[in-house]
Protein backbone atom coordinates (compact mmCIF):
# COMPACT_ATOMS: atom_id res chain seq x y z
CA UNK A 1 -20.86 16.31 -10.77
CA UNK A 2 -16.95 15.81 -10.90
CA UNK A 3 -15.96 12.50 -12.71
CA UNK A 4 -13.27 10.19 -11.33
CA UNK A 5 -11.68 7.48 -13.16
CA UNK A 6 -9.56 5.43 -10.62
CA UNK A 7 -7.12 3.04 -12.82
CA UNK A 8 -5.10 0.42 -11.00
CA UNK A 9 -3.71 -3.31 -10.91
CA UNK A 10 -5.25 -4.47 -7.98
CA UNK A 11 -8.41 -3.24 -5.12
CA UNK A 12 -9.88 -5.12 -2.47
CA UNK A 13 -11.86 -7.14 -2.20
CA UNK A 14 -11.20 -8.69 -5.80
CA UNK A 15 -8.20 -9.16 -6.10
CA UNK A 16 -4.86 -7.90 -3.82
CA UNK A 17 -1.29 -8.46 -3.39
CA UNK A 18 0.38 -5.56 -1.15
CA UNK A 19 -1.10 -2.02 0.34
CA UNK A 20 -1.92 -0.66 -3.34
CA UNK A 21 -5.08 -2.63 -3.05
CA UNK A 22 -6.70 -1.52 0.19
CA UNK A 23 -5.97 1.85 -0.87
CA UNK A 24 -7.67 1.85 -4.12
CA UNK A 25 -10.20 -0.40 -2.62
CA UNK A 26 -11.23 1.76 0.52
CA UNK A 27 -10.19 5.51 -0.68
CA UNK A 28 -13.26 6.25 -3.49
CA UNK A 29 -15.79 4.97 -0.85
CA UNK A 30 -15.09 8.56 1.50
CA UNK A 31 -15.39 11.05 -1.29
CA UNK A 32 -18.52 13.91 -1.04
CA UNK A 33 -21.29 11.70 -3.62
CA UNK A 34 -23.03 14.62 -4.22
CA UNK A 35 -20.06 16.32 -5.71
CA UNK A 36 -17.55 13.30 -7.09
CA UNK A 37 -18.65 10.39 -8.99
CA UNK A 38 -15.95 7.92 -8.60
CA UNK A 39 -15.38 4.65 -10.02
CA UNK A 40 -12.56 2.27 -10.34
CA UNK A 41 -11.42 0.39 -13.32
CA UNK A 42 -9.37 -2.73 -13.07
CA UNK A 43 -8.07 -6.16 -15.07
CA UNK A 44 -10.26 -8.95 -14.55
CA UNK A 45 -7.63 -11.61 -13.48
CA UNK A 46 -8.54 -15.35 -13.60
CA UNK A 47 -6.87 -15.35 -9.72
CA UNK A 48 -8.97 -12.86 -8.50
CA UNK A 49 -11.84 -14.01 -5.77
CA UNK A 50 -14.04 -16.25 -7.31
CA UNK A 51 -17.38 -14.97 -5.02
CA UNK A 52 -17.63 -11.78 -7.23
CA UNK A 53 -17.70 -13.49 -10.63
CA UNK A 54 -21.10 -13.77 -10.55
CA UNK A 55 -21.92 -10.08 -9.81
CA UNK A 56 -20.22 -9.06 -12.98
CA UNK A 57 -22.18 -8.04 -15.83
CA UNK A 58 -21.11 -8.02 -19.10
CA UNK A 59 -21.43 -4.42 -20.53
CA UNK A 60 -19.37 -4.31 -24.46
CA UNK A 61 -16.26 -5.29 -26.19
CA UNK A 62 -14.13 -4.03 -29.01
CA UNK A 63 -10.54 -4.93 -30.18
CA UNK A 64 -7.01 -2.79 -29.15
CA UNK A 65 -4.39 -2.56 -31.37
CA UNK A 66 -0.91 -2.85 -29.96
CA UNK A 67 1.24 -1.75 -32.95
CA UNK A 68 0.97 -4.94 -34.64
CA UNK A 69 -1.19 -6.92 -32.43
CA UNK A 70 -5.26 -6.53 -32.10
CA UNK A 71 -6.57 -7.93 -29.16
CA UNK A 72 -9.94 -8.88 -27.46
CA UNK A 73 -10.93 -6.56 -24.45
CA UNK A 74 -14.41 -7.11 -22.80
CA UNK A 75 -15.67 -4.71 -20.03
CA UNK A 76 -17.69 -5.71 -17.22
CA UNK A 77 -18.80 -4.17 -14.19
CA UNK A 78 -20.50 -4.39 -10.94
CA UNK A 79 -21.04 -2.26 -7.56
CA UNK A 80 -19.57 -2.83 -4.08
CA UNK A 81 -20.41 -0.73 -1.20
CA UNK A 82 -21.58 2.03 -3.45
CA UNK A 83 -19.14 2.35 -5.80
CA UNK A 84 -18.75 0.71 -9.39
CA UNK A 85 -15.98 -0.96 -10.68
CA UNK A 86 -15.46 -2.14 -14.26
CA UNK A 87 -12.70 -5.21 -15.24
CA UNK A 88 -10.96 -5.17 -18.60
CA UNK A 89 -10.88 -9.01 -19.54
CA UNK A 90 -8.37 -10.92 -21.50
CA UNK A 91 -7.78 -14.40 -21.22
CA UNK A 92 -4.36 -14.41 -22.64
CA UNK A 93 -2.89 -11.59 -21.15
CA UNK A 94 -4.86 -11.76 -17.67
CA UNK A 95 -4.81 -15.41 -16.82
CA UNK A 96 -2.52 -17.02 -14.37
CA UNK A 97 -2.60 -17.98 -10.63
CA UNK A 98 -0.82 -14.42 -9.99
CA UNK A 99 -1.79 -11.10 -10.95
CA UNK A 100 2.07 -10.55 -11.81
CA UNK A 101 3.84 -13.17 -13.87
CA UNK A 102 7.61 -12.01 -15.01
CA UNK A 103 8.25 -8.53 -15.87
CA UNK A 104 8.58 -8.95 -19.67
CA UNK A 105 5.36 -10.44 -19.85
CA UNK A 106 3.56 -7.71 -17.81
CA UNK A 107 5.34 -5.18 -19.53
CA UNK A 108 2.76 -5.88 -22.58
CA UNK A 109 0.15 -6.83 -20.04
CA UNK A 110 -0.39 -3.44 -18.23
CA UNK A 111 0.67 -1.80 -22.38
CA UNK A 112 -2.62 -3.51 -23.15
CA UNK A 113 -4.42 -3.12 -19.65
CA UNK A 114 -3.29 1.36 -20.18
CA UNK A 115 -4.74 1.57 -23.50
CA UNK A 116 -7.68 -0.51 -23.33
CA UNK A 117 -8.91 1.95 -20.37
CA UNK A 118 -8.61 4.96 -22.66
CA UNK A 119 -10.60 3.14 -25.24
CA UNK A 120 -13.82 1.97 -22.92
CA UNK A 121 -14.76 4.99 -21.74
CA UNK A 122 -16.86 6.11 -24.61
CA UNK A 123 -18.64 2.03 -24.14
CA UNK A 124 -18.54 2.72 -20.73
CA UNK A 125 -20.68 6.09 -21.20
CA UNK A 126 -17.80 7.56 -18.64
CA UNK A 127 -16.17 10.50 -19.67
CA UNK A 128 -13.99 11.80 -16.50
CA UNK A 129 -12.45 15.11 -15.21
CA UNK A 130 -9.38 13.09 -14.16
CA UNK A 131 -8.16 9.65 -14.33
CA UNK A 132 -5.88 8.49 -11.28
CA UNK A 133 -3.17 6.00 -12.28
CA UNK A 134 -1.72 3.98 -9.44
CA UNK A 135 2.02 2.81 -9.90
CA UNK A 136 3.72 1.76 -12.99
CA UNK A 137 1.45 -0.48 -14.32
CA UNK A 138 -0.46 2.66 -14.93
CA UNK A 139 2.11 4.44 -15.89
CA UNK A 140 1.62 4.44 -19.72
CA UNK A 141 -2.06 6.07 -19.29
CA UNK A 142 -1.09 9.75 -19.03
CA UNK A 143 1.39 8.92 -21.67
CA UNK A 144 -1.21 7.42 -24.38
CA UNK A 145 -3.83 10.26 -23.43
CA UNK A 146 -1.14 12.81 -24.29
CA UNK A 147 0.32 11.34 -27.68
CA UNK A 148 -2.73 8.35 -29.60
CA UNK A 149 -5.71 10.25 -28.09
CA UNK A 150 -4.90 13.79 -27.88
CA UNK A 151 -6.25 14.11 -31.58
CA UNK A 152 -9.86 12.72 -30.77
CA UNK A 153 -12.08 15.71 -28.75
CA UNK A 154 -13.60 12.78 -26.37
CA UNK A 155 -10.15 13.21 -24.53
CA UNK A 156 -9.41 16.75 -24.82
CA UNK A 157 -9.31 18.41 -21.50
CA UNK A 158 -9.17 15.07 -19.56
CA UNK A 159 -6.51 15.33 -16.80
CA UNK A 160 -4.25 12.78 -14.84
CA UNK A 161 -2.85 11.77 -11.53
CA UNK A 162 -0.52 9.98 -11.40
CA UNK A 163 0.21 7.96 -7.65
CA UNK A 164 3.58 6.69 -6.68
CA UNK A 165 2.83 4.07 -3.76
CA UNK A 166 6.24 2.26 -4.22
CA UNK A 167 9.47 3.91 -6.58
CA UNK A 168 11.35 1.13 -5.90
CA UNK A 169 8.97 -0.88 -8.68
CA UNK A 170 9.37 0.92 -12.22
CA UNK A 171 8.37 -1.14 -14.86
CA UNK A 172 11.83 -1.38 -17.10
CA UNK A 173 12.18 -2.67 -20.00
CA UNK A 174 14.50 -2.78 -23.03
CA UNK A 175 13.73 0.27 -25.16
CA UNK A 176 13.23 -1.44 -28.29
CA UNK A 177 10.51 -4.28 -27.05
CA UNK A 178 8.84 -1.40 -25.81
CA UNK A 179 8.54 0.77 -28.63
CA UNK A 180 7.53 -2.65 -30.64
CA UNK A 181 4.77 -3.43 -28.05
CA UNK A 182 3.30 -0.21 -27.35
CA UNK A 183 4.13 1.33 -30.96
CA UNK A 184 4.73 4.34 -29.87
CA UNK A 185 7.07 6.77 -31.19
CA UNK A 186 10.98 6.75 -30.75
CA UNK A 187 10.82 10.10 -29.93
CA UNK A 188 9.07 9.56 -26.31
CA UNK A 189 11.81 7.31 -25.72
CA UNK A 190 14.28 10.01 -24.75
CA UNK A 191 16.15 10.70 -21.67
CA UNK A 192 13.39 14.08 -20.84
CA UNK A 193 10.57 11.08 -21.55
CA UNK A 194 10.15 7.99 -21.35
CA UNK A 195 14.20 6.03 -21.19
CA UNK A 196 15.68 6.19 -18.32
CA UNK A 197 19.31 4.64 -17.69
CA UNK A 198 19.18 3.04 -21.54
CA UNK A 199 15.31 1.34 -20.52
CA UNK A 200 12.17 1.95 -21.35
CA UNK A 201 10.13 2.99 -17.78
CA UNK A 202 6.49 3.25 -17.16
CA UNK A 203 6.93 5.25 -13.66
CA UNK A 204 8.63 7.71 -15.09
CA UNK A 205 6.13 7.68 -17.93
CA UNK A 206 3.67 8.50 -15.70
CA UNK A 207 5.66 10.81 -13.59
CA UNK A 208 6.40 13.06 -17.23
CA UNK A 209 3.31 13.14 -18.95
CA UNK A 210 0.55 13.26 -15.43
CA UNK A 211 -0.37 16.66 -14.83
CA UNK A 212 -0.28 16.07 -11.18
CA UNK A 213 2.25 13.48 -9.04
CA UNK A 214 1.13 12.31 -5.64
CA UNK A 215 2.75 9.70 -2.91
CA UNK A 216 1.57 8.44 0.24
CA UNK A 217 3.25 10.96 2.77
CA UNK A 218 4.41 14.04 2.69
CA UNK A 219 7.95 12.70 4.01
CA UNK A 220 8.06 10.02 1.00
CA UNK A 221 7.58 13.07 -1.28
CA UNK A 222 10.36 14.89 0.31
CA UNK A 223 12.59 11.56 -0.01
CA UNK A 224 11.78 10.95 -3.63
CA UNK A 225 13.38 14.12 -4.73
CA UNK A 226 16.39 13.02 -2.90
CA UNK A 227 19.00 10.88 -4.33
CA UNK A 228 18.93 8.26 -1.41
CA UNK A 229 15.10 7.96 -2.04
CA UNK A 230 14.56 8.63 -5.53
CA UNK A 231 15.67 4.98 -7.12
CA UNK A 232 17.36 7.19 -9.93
CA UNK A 233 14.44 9.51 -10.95
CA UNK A 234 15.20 11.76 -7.80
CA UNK A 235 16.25 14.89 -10.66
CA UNK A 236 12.76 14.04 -12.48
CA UNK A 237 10.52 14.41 -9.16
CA UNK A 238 12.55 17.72 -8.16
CA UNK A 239 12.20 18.83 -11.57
CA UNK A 240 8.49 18.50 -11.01
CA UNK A 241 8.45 19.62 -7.76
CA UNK A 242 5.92 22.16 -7.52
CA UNK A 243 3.54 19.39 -9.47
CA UNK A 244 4.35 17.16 -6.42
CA UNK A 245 1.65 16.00 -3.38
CA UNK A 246 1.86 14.38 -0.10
CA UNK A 247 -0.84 12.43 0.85
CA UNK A 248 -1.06 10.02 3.61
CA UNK A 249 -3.19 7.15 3.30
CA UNK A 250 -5.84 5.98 5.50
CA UNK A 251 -7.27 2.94 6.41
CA UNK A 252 -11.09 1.75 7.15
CA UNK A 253 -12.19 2.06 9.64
CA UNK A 254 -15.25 -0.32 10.33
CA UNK A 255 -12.37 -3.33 8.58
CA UNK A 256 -10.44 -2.20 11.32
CA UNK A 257 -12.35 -1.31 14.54
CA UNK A 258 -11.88 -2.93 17.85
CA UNK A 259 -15.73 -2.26 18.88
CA UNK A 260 -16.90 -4.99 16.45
CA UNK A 261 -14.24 -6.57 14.83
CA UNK A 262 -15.25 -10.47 13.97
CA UNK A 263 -11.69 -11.92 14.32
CA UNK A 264 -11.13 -10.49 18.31
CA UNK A 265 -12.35 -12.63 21.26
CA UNK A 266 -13.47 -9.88 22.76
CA UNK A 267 -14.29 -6.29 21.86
CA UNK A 268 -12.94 -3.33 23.10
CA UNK A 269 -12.76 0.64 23.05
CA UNK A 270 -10.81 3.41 24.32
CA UNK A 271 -12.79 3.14 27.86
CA UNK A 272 -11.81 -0.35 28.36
CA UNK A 273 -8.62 -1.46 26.13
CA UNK A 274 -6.37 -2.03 29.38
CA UNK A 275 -8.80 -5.32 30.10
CA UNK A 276 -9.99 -6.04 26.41
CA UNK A 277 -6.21 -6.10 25.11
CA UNK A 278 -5.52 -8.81 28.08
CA UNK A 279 -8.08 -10.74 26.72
CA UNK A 280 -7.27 -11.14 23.27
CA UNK A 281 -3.73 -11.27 23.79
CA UNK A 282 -4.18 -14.53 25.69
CA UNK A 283 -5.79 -15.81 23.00
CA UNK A 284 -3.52 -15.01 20.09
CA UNK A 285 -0.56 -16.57 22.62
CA UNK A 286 -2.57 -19.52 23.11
CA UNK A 287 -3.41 -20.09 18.86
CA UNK A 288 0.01 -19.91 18.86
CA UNK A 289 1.26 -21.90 20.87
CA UNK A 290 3.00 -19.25 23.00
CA UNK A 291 2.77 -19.54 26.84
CA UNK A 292 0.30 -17.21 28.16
CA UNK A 293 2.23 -15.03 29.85
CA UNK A 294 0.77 -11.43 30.80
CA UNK A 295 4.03 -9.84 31.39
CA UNK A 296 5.54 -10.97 28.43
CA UNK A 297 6.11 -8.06 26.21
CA UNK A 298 4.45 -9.41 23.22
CA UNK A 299 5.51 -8.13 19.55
CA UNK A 300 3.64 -8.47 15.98
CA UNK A 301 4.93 -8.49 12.98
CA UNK A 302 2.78 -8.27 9.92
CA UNK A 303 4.69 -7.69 6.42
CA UNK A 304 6.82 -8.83 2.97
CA UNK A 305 9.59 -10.44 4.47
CA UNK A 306 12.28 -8.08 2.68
CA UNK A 307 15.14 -6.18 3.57
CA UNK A 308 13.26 -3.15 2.42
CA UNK A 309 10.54 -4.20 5.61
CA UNK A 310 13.88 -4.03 7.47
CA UNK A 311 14.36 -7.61 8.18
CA UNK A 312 18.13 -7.90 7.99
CA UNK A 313 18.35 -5.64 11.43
CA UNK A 314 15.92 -8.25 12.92
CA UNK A 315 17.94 -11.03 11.89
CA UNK A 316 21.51 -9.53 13.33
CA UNK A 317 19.61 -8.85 16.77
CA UNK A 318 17.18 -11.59 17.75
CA UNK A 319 19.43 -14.25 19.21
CA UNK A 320 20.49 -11.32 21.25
CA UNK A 321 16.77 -10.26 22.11
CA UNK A 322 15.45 -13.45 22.50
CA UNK A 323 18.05 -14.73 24.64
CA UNK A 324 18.22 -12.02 26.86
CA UNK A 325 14.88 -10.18 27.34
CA UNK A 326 11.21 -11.46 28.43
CA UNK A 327 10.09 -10.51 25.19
CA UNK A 328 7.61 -12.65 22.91
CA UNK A 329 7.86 -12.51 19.19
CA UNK A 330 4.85 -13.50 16.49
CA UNK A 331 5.14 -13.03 13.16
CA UNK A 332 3.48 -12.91 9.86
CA UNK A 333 3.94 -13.27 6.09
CA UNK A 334 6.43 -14.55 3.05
CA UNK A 335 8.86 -13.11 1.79
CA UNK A 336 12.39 -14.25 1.02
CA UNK A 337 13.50 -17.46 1.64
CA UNK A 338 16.72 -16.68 4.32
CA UNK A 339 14.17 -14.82 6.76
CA UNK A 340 11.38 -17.49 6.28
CA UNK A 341 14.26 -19.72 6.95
CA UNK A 342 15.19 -17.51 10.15
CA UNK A 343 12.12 -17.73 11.50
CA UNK A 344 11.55 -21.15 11.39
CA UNK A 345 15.11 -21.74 12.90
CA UNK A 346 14.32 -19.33 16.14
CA UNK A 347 10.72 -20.75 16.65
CA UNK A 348 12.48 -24.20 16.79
CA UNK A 349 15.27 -23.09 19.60
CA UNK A 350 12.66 -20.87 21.47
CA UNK A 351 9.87 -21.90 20.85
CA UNK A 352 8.58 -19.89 23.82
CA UNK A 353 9.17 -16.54 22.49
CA UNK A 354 8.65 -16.71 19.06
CA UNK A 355 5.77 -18.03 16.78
CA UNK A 356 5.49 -17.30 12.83
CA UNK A 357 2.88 -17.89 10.31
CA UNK A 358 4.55 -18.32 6.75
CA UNK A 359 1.76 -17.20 4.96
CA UNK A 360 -1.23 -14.84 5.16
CA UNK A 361 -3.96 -15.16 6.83
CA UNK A 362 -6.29 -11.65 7.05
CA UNK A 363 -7.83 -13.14 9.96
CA UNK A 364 -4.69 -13.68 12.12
CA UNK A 365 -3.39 -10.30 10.79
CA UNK A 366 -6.24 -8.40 12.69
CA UNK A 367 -5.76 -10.65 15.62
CA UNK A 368 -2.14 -9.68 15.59
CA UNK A 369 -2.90 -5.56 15.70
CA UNK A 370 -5.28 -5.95 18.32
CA UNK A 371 -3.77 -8.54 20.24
CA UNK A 372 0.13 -7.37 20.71
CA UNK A 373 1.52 -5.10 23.19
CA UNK A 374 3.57 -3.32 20.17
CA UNK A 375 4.15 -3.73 16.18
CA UNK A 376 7.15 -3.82 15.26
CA UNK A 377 7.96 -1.74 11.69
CA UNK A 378 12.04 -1.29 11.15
CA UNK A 379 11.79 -0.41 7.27
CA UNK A 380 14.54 0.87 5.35
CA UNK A 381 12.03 2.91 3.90
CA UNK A 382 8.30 2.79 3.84
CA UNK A 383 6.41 5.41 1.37
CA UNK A 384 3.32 5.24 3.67
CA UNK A 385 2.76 2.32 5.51
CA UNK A 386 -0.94 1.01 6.72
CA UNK A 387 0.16 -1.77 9.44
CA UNK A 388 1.73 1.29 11.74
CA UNK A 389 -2.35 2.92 11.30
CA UNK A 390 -4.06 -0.87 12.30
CA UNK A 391 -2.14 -1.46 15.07
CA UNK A 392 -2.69 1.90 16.52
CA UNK A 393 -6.22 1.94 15.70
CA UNK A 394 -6.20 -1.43 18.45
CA UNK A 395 -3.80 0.11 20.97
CA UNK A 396 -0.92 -1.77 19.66
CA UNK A 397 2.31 0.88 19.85
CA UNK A 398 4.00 0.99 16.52
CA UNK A 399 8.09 0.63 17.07
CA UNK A 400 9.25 1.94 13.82
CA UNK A 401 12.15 3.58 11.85
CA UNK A 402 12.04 7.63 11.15
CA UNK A 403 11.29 7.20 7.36
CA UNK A 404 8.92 8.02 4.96
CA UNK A 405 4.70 7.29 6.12
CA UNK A 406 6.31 6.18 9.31
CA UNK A 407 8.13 9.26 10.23
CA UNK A 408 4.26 11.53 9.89
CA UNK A 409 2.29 9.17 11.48
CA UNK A 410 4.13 7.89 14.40
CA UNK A 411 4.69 10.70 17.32
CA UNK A 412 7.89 9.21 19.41
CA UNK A 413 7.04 8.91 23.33
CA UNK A 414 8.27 11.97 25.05
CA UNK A 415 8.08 10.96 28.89
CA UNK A 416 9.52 14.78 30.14
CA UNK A 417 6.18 16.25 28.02
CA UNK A 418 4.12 13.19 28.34
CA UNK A 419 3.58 12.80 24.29
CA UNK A 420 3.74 10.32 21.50
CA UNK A 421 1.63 7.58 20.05
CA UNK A 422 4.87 4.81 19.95
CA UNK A 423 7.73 4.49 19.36
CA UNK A 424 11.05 5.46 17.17
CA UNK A 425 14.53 5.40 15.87
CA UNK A 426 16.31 7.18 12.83
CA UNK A 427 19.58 5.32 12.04
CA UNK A 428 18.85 2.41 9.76
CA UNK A 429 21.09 0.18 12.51
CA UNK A 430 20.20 -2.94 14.25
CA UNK A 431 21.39 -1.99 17.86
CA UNK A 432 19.48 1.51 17.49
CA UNK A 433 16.21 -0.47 16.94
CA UNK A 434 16.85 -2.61 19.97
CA UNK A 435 17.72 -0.16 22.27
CA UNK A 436 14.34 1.51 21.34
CA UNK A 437 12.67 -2.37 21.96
CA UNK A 438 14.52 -2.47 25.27
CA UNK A 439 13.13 1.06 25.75
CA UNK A 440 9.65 0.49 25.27
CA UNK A 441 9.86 -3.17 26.91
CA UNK A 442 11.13 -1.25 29.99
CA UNK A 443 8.11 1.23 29.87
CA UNK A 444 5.82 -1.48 29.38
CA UNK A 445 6.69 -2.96 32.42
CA UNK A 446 7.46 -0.48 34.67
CA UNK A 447 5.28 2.41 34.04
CA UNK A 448 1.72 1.00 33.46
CA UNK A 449 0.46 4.72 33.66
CA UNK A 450 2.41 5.94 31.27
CA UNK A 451 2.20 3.26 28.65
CA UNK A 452 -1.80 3.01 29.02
CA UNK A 453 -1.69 6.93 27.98
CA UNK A 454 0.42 5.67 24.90
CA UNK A 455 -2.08 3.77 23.89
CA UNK A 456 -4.88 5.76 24.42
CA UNK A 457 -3.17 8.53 22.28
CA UNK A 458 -2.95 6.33 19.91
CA UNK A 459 -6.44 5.36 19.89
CA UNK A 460 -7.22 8.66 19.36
CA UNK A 461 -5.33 9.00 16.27
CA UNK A 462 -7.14 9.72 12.96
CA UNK A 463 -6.51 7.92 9.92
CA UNK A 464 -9.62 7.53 8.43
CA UNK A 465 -9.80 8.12 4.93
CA UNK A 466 -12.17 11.43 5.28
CA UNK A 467 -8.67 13.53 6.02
CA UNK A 468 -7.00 11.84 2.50
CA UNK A 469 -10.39 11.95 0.19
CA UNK A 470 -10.64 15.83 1.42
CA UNK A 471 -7.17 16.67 0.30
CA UNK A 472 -7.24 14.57 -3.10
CA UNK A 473 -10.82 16.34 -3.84
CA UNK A 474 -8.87 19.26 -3.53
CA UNK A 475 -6.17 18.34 -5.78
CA UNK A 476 -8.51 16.86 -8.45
CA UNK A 477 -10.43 20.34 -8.04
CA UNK A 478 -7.45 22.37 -8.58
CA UNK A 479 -6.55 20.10 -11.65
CA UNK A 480 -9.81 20.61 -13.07
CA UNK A 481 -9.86 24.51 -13.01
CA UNK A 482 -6.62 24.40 -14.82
C-alpha cells in the first residue's frame, strides 16, 4: 500500500475560501484504495464549520520549536466519506474569524502549521511515500524535510509534491523575520533557494526543494515558465522544467449533477436538458427578481470579484451590453469594492437585466450553473478554473478567455465542423469578449439546433476526478521508484 500525505490550508467541507479547497477536498476520495492510502492533514481553524467539531477525536500532542519559540500543537482526526483527515490545533496561531489574517502573521502561522506536519507523523503512526503540499502555505514542507529532518531515518526516502494552484500568491516576506521565525539557515536564503527579489518566499521554497512541481493545466504549466505568467519565478519553473506536471482538476460529480441536485427545481439529464433548463431558469429569474423572460439570453457569473477574474473588461462594456442587447445578467460573489460598487449601480438603472448577490451563497451558486443559458469567465488568467467544469456539467456554455485551465477545457464552437463545448476569445480586450457575447447571444437565438448540440457536447464532457487521480497516481508512482 502506497502512502499519501495530502498537506494544505484549507478542504471542503471544513473549512474553504477559493478552489484550493474543493480540490483537496474532492481529489483523495477517486484514488485506487486498494493501492493508495490517502489522507489529508490540515490546521484546525476556530472559523472552520462548527458541525464537524464534534467528530474530531483527540489523538496526541507535543511542542514545536520555532527557533526561539516552543509551541503547543495537538492532532486530531476524523473520517469523511472514506478518507481521514487530521487538524493541527493552535489557539494562538489558528484562531480568528478568517483562515488568513495579514501576511506577516501567517507567515509564522503556516512556519508553524509546515513543521508541525513533519513532526506528527511518527504520533500519527503515518509514515508516507510522498507528501503533497498545496500552495505557499505549504511551501516550507519540502524545504524542512530536506534541511531539520533529513538527519533522522523516519524521513529518509520520503518524497514531495509540491502543487501550484495560484503563482500569483507567494508568501513574501522580509528575509530576516524569516530566518528569525523559521530558524533556518542563512544559507537557504539565497537567490538559487529560498530569496527571491531581496524576500524571503515560500512558493519558491517549495518549487526548489519538491522533487516534483505540478499545476492545474497543462496550459498554466506552459505559462508559468513564461515571463508574462511566471509572477517573477518564470526562470525557476523553466529551470525545473522537466520536474514540471500539468494536471487539470476535476470536480465531483454527485456535488454537481443535474439528475439529483437538491438546489434545482427540477432535475434534468442529457435526454431532457432543452425542457429541464427552461424550468429552472424561470426560477432563478424569478428569486431574482428578473422578469421571466425565455428569450432572454441569461448569463451567470460566479467568482472573486478581481481584475484577475477579468472584471475590468466587464465593467468598460456593460452599459454598452445592457443597453443594447436582450441579454440578462446575474451575478455572484465579493470581491473589490469598485465592482461590488458596479454592480449595485447597474442593478439599480436596469434592474431588468441584471441581478447580483454580494456574497456567497453555495446554494444559489449551483442554481446559477444549472440555471443560465451561458457562464461567463473573462480571466486575465485562470491556472485551472472549476466554475467553466460546473456549468458545463448543467448545460450552461462557458464564454471564456484562451488562458490557462480555460484554454484545455473549453473547445470554441466551430459551426463549419459542427464542434465545441462554448465559447472563446484570446485577446485580453473588452470589445473581443463582447463580440464573442454578441456571438453566442446570436446563436442562442437563432439556431436552436445548433446551440442544443453545444450543450449536449458539453454534457458529455469529462471532468471527473478519475482522469486527474489516474495521472497524479502515476506521478506519485514514478516519484516513488526514484
Amino acid at each position: 500500500m502506497k502512502k499519501i500525505l495530502m498537506v494544505s490550508s484549507e478542504a471542503v467541507p471544513f473549512i474553504k475560501t477559493g478552489g484550493l479547497a474543493d480540490v483537496v477536498g474532492s481529489l483523495p476520495r477517486y484514488f485506487n484504495k486498494e493501492e493508495y492510502d490517502v489522507r489529508i492533514i490540515l490546521p484546525k481553524y476556530a472559523c472552520m464549520d462548527q458541525r464537524f467539531l464534534p467528530d474530531l477525536q483527540f489523538v496526541c500532542h507535543f511542542y514545536v520549536n520555532l527557533n526561539w519559540r516552543k509551541q503547543y500543537a495537538g492532532i486530531f482526526k476524523t473520517e469523511y466519506k472514506g478518507v481521514t483527515y487530521y487538524f493541527v490545533d493552535n489557539e494562538f496561531y489558528f484562531a480568528g474569524n478568517n483562515p488568513y489574517n495579514n501576511i506577516h502573521e501567517d507567515i509564522e502561522k503556516f512556519a508553524f502549521f509546515s513543521k508541525a506536519v513533519l513532526m506528527a507523523l511518527p504520533y500519527i503512526d503515518f509514515c508516507p511515500d510522498v507528501i503533497h503540499c498545496n500552495d505557499w502555505q505549504t511551501g516550507l514542507v519540502p524545504v524542512l524535510l530536506k534541511t531539520d529532518f533529513c538527519k533522522d531515518s523516519y524521513y529518509v526516502g520520503m518524497k514531495t509534491v509540491f502543487s501550484i494552484h495560484n503563482m500569483k500568491f507567494q508568501g513574501r516576506w522580509h528575509v530576516r523575520d524569516v530566518m528569525d521565525i523559521t530558524g533556518l539557515p542563512a544559507s537557504i536564503f539565497t537567490a538559487d533557494k529560498l530569496e527571491s527579489y531581496g524576500e524571503a518566499n515560500y512558493l519558491k521554497g517549495g518549487c526548489v526543494y519538491a522533487d516534483a512541481i505540478s499545476t492545474v493545466s497543462p496550459s498554466y504549466a506552459s505559462d508559468i515558465t513564461t515571463p508574462e505568467g511566471g509572477e517573477g519565478l518564470d526562470g525557476l519553473l523553466s529551470a525545473r522544467r522537466d520536474s514540471l506536471y500539468g494536471i487539470v482538476n476535476g470536480i465531483d460529480y454527485d456535488d454537481f449533477n443535474p439528475a439529483t441536485d437538491a438546489a434545482m427545481v427540477e432535475h434534468f439529464s442529457i435526454d431532457n436538458v432543452v425542457d429541464g433548463k427552461k424550468a429552472n431558469k424561470r426560477a432563478l429569474q424569478q428569486s431574482m427578481g428578473l422578469p421571466e423572460k425565455e428569450n432572454a439570453f441569461l448569463i451567470g457569473m460566479v467568482s472573486r470579484l478581481t481584475d484577475q477574474k477579468g472584471f475590468d473588461l466587464v465593467a468598460y462594456v456593460m452599459e454598452e451590453m445592457l443597453s443594447t442587447m436582450d441579454v440578462q445578467f446575474v451575478v455572484l460573489g465579493t470581491g473589490e469594492y469598485r465592482f461590488e460598487e458596479m454592480f449595485h449601480y447597474f442593478q439599480s438603472k436596469y434592474p431588468d437585466k441584471i441581478s447580483s448577490y454580494i456574497g456567497y451563497s453555495e446554494e444559489k451558486a449551483h442554481q446559477i450553473y444549472a440555471s443560465c443559458d451561458a457562464f461567463l469567465m473573462p480571466s486575465l488568467f485562470e491556472p485551472c478554473g472549476l466554475s467553466q467544469m460546473m456549468s458545463m456539467r448543467y448545460g450552461t456554455l462557458p464564454i471564456v478567455r484562451e488562458t490557462g485551465g480555460l484554454k484545455d477545457t473549453v473547445e470554441p464552437y466551430n459551426e463549419y465542423e459542427n464542434k465545441g463545448t462554448g465559447f472563446s476569445f484570446a485577446a485580453y480586450n473588452a470589445h473581443d469578449m463582447m463580440h464573442v457575447i454578441k456571438y453566442a447571444n446570436y446563436v442562442f437565438s437563432n439556431q436552436k439546433e445548433q446551440w442544443n448540440g453545444i450543450v449536449k457536447r458539453a454534457m458529455k464532457t469529462d471532468f471527473s476526478w478519475d482522469a486527474s487521480a489516474r495521472k497524479y497516481e502515476e506521478l506519485y508512482d514514478k516519484l516513488i521508484l526514484q
